[in-house]
ModelCIF file with pLDDT and N, C-alpha, C, O atoms, coordinates in Angstrom:
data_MODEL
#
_entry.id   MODEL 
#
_entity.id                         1 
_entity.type                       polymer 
_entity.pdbx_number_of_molecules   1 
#
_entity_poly.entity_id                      1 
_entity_poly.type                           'polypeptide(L)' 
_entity_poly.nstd_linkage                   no 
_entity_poly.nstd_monomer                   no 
_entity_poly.pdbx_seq_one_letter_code       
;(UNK)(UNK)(UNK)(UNK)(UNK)(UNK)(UNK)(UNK)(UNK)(UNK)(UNK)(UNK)(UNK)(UNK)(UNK)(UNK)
(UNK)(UNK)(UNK)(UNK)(UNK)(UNK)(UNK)(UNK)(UNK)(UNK)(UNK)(UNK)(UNK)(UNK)(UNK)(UNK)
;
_entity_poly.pdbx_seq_one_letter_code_can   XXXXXXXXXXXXXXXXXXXXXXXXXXXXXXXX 
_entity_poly.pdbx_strand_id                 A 
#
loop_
_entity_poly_seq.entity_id 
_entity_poly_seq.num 
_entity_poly_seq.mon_id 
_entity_poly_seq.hetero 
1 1  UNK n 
1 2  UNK n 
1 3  UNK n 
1 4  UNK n 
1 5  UNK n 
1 6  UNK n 
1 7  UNK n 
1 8  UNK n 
1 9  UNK n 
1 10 UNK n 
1 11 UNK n 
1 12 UNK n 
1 13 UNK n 
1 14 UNK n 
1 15 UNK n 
1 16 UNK n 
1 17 UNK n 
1 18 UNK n 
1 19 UNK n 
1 20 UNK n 
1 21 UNK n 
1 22 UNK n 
1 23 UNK n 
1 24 UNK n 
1 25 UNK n 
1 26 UNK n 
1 27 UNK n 
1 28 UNK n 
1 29 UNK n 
1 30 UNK n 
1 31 UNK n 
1 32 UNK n 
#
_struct_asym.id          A 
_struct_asym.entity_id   1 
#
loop_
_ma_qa_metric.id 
_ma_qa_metric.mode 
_ma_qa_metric.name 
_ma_qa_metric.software_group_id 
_ma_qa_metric.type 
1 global pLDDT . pLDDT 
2 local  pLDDT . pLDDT 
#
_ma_qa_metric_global.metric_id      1 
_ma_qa_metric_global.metric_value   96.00 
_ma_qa_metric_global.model_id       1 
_ma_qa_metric_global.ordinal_id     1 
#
loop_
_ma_qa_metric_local.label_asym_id 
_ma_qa_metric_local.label_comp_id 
_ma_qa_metric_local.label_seq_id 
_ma_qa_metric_local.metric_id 
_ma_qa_metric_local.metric_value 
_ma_qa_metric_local.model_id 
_ma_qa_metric_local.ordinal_id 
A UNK 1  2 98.00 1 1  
A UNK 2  2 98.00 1 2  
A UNK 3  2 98.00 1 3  
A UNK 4  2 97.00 1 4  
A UNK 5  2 97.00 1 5  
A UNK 6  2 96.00 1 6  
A UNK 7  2 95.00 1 7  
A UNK 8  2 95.00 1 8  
A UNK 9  2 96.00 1 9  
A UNK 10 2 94.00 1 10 
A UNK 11 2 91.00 1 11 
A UNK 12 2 92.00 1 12 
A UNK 13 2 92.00 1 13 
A UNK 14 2 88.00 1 14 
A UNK 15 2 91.00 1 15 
A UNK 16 2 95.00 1 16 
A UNK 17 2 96.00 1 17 
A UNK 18 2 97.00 1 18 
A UNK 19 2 97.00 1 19 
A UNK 20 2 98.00 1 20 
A UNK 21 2 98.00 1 21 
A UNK 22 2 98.00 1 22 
A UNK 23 2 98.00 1 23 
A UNK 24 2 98.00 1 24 
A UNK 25 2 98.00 1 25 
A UNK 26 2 98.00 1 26 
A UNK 27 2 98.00 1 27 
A UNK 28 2 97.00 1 28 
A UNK 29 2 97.00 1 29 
A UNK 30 2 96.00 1 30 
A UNK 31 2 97.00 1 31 
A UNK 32 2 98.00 1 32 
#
loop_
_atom_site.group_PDB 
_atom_site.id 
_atom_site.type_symbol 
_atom_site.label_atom_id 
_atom_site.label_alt_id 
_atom_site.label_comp_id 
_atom_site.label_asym_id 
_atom_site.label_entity_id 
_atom_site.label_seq_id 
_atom_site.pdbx_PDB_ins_code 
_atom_site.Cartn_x 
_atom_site.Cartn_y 
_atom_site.Cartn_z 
_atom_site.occupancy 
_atom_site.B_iso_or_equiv 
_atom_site.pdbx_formal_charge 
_atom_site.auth_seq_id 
_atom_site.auth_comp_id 
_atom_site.auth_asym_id 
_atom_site.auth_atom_id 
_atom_site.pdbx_PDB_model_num 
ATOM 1   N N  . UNK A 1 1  ? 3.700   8.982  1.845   1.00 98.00 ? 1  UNK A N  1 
ATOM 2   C CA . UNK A 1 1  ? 4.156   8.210  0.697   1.00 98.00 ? 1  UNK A CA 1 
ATOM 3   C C  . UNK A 1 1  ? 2.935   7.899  -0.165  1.00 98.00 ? 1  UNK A C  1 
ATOM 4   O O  . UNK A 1 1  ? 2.018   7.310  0.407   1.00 98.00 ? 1  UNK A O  1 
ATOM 5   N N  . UNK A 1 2  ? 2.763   8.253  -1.645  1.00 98.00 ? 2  UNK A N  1 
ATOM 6   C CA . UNK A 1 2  ? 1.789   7.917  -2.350  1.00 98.00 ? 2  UNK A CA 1 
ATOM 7   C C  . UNK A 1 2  ? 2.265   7.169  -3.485  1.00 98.00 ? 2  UNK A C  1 
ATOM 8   O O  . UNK A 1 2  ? 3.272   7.554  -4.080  1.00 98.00 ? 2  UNK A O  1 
ATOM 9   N N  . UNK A 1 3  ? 1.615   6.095  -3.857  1.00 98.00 ? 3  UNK A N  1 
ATOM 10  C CA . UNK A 1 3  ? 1.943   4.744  -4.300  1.00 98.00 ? 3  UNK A CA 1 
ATOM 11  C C  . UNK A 1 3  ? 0.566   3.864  -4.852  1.00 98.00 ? 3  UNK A C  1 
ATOM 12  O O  . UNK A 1 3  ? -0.469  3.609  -4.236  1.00 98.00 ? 3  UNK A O  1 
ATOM 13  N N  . UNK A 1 4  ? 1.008   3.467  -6.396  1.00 97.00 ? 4  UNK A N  1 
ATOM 14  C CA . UNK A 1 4  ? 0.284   3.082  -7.131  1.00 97.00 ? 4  UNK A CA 1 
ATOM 15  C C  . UNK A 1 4  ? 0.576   2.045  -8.055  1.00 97.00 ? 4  UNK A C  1 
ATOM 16  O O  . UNK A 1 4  ? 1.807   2.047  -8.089  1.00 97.00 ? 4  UNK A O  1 
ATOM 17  N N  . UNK A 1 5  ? 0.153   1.121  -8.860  1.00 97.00 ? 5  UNK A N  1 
ATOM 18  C CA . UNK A 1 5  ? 0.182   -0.484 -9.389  1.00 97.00 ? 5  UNK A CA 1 
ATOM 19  C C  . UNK A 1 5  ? -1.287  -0.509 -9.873  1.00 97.00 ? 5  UNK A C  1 
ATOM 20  O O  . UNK A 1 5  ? -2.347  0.002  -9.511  1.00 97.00 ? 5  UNK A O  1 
ATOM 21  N N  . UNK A 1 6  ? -0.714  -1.632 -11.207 1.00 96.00 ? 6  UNK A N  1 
ATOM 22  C CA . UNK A 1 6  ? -1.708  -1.803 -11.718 1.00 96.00 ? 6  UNK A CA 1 
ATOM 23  C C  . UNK A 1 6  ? -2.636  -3.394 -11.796 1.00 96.00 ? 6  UNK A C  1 
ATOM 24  O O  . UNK A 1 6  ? -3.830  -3.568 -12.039 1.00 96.00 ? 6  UNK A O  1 
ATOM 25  N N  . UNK A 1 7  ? -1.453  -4.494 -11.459 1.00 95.00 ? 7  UNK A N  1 
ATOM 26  C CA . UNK A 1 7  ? -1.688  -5.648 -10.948 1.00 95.00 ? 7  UNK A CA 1 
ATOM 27  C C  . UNK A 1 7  ? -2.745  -5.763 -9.663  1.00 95.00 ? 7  UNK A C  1 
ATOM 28  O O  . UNK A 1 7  ? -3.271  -4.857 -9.016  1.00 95.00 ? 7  UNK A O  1 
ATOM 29  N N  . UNK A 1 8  ? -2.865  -7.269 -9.526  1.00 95.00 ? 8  UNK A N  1 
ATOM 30  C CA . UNK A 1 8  ? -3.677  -7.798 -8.702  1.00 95.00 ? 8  UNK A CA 1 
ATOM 31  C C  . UNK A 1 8  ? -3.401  -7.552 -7.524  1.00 95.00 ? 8  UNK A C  1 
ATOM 32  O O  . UNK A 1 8  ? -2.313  -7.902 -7.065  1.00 95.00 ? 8  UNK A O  1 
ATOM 33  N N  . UNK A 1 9  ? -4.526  -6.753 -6.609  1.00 96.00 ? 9  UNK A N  1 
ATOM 34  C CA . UNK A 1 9  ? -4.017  -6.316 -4.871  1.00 96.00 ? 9  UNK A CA 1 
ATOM 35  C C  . UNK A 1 9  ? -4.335  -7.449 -4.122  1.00 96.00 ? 9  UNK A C  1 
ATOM 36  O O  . UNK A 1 9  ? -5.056  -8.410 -4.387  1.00 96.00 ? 9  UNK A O  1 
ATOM 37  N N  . UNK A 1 10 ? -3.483  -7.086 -2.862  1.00 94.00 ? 10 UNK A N  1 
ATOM 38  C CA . UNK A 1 10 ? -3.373  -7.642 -2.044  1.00 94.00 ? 10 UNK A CA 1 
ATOM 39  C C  . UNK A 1 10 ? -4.745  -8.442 -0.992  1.00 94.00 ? 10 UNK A C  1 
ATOM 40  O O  . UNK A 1 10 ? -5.648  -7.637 -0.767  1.00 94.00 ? 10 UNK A O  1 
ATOM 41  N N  . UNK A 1 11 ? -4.903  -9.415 -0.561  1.00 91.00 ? 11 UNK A N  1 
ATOM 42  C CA . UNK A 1 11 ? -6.381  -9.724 -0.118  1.00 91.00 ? 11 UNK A CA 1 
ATOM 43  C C  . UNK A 1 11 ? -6.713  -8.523 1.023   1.00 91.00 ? 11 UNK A C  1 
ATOM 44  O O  . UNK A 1 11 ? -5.825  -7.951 1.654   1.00 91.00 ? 11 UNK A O  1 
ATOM 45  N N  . UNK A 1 12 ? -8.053  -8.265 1.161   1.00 92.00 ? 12 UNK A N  1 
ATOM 46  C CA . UNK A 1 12 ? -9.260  -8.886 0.525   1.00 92.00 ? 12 UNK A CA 1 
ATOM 47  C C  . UNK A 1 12 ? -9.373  -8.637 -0.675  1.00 92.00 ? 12 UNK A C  1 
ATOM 48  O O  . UNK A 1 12 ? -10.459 -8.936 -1.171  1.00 92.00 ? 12 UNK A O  1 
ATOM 49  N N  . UNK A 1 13 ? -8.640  -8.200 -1.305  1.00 92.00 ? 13 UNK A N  1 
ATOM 50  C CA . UNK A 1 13 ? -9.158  -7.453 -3.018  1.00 92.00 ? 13 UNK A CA 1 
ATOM 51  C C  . UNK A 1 13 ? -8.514  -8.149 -4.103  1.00 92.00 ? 13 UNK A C  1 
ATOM 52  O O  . UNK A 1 13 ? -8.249  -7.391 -5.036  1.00 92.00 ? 13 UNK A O  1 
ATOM 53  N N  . UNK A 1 14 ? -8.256  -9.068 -4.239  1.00 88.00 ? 14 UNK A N  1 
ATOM 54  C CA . UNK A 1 14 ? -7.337  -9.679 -4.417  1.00 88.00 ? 14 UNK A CA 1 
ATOM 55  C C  . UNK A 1 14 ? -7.711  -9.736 -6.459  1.00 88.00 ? 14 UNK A C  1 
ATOM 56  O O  . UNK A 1 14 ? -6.976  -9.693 -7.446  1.00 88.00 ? 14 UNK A O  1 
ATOM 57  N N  . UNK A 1 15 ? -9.316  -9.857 -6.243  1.00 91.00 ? 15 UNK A N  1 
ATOM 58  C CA . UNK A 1 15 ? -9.797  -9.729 -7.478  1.00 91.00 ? 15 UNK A CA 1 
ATOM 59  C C  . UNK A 1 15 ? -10.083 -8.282 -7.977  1.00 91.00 ? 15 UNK A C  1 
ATOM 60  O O  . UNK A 1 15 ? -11.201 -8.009 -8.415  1.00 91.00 ? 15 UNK A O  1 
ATOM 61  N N  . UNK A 1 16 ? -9.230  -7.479 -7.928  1.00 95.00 ? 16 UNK A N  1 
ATOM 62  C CA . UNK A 1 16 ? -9.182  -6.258 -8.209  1.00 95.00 ? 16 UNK A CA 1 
ATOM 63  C C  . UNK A 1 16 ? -8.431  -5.856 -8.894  1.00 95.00 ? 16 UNK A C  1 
ATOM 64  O O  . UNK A 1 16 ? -7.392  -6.423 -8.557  1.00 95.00 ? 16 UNK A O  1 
ATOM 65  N N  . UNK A 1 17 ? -8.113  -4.887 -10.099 1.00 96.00 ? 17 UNK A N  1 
ATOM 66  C CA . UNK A 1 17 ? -6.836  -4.346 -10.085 1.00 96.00 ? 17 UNK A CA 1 
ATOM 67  C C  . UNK A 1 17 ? -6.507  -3.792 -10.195 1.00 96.00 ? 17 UNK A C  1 
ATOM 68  O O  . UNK A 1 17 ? -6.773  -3.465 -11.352 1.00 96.00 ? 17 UNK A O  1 
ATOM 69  N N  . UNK A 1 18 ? -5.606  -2.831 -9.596  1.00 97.00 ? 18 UNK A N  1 
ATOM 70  C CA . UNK A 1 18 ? -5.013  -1.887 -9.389  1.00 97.00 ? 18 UNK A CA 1 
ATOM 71  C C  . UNK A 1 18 ? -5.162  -1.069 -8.537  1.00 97.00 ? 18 UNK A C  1 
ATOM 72  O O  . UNK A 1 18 ? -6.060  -1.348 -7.742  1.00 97.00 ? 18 UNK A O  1 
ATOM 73  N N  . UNK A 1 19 ? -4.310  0.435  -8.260  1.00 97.00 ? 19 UNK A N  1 
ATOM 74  C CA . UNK A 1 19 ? -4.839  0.650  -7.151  1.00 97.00 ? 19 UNK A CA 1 
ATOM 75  C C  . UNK A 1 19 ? -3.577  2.311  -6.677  1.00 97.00 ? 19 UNK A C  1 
ATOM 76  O O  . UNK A 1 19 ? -2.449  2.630  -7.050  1.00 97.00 ? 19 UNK A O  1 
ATOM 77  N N  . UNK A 1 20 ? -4.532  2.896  -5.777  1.00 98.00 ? 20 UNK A N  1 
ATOM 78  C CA . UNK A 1 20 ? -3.027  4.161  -5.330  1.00 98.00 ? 20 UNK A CA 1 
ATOM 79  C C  . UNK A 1 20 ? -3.836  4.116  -4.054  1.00 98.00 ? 20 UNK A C  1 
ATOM 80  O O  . UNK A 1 20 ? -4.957  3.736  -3.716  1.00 98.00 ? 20 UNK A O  1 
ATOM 81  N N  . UNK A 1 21 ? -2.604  4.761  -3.405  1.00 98.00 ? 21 UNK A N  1 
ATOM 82  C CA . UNK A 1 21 ? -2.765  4.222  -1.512  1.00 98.00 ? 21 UNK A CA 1 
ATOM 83  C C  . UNK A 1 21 ? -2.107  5.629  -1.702  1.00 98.00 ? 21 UNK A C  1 
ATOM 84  O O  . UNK A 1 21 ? -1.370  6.082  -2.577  1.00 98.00 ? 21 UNK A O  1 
ATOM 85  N N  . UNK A 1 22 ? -2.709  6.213  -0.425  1.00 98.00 ? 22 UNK A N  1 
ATOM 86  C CA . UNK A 1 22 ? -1.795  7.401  0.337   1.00 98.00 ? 22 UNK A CA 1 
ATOM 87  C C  . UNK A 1 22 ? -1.740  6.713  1.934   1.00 98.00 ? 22 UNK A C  1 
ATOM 88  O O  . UNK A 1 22 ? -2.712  6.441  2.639   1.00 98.00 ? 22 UNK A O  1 
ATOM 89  N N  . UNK A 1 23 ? 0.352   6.449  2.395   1.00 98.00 ? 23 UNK A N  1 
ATOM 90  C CA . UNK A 1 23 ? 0.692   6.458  3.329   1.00 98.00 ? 23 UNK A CA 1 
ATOM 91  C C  . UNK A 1 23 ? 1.322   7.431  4.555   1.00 98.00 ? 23 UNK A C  1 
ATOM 92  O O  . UNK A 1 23 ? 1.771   8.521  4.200   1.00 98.00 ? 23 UNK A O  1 
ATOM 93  N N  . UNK A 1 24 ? 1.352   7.215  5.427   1.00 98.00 ? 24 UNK A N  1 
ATOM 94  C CA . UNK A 1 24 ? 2.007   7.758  6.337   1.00 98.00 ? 24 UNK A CA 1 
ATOM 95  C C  . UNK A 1 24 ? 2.792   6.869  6.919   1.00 98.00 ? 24 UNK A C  1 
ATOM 96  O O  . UNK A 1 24 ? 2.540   5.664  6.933   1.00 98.00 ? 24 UNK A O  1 
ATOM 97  N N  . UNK A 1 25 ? 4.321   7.672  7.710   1.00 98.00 ? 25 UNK A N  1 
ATOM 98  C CA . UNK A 1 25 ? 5.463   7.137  7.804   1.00 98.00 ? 25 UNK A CA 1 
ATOM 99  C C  . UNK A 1 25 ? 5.842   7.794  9.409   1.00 98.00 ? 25 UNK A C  1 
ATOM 100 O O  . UNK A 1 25 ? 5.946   9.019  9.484   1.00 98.00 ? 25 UNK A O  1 
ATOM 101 N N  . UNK A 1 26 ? 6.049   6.927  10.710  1.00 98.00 ? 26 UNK A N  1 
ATOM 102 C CA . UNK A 1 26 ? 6.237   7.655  11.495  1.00 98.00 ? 26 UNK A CA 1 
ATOM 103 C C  . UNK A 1 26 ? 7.218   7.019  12.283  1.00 98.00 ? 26 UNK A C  1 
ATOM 104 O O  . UNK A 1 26 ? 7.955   6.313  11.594  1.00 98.00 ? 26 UNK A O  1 
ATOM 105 N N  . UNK A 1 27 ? 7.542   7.022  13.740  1.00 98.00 ? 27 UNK A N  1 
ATOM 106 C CA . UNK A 1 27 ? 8.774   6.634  14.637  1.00 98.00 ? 27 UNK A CA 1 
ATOM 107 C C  . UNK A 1 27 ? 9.740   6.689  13.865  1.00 98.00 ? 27 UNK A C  1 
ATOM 108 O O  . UNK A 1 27 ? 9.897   7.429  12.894  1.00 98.00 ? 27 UNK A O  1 
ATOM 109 N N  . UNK A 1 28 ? 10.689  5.580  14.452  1.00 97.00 ? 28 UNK A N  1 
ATOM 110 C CA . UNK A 1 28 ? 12.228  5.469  13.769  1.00 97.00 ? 28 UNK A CA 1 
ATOM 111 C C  . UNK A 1 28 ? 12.800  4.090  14.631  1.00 97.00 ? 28 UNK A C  1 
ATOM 112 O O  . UNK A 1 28 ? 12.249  3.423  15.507  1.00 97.00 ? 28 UNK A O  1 
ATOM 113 N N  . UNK A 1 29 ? 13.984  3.981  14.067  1.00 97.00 ? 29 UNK A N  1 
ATOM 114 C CA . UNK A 1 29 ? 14.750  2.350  14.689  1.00 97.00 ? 29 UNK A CA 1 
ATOM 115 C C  . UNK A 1 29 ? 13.302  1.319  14.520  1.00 97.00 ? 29 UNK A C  1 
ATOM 116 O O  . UNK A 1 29 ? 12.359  1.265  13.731  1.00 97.00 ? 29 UNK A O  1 
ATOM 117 N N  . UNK A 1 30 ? 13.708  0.624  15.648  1.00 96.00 ? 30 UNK A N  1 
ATOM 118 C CA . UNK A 1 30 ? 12.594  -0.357 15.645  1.00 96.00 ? 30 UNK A CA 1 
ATOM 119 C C  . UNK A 1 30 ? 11.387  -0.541 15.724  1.00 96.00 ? 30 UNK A C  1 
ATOM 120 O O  . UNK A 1 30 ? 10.726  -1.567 15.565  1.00 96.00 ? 30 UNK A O  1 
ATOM 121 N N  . UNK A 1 31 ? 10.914  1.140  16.139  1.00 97.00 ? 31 UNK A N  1 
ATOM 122 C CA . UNK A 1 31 ? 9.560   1.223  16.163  1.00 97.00 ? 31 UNK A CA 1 
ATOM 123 C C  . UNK A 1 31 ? 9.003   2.640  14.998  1.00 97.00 ? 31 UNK A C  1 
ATOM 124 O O  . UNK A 1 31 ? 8.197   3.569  15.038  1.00 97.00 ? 31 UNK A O  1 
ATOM 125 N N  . UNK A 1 32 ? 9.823   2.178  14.212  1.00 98.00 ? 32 UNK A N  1 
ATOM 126 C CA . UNK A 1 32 ? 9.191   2.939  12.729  1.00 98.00 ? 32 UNK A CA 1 
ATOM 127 C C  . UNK A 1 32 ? 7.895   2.561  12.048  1.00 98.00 ? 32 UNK A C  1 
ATOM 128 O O  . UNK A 1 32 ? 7.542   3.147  11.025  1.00 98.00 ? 32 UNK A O  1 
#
């Protein structure tokens, strides 16, 4: 999953902004 924003991130970065993340997605049910 690749995913991007231009607002204020999340801490520690909090004074930052913006930002693109590459995720990964794995298991399933409850342990997804």
């Amino acid at each position: 999953v690749f995913a991007s924003h231009s607002e204020e991130n999340v801490a520690p970065n909090e004074n930052v902004m913006g930002g693109v993340v590459g995720l990964r997605v794995s298991g399933t049910g409850a342990d997804t």
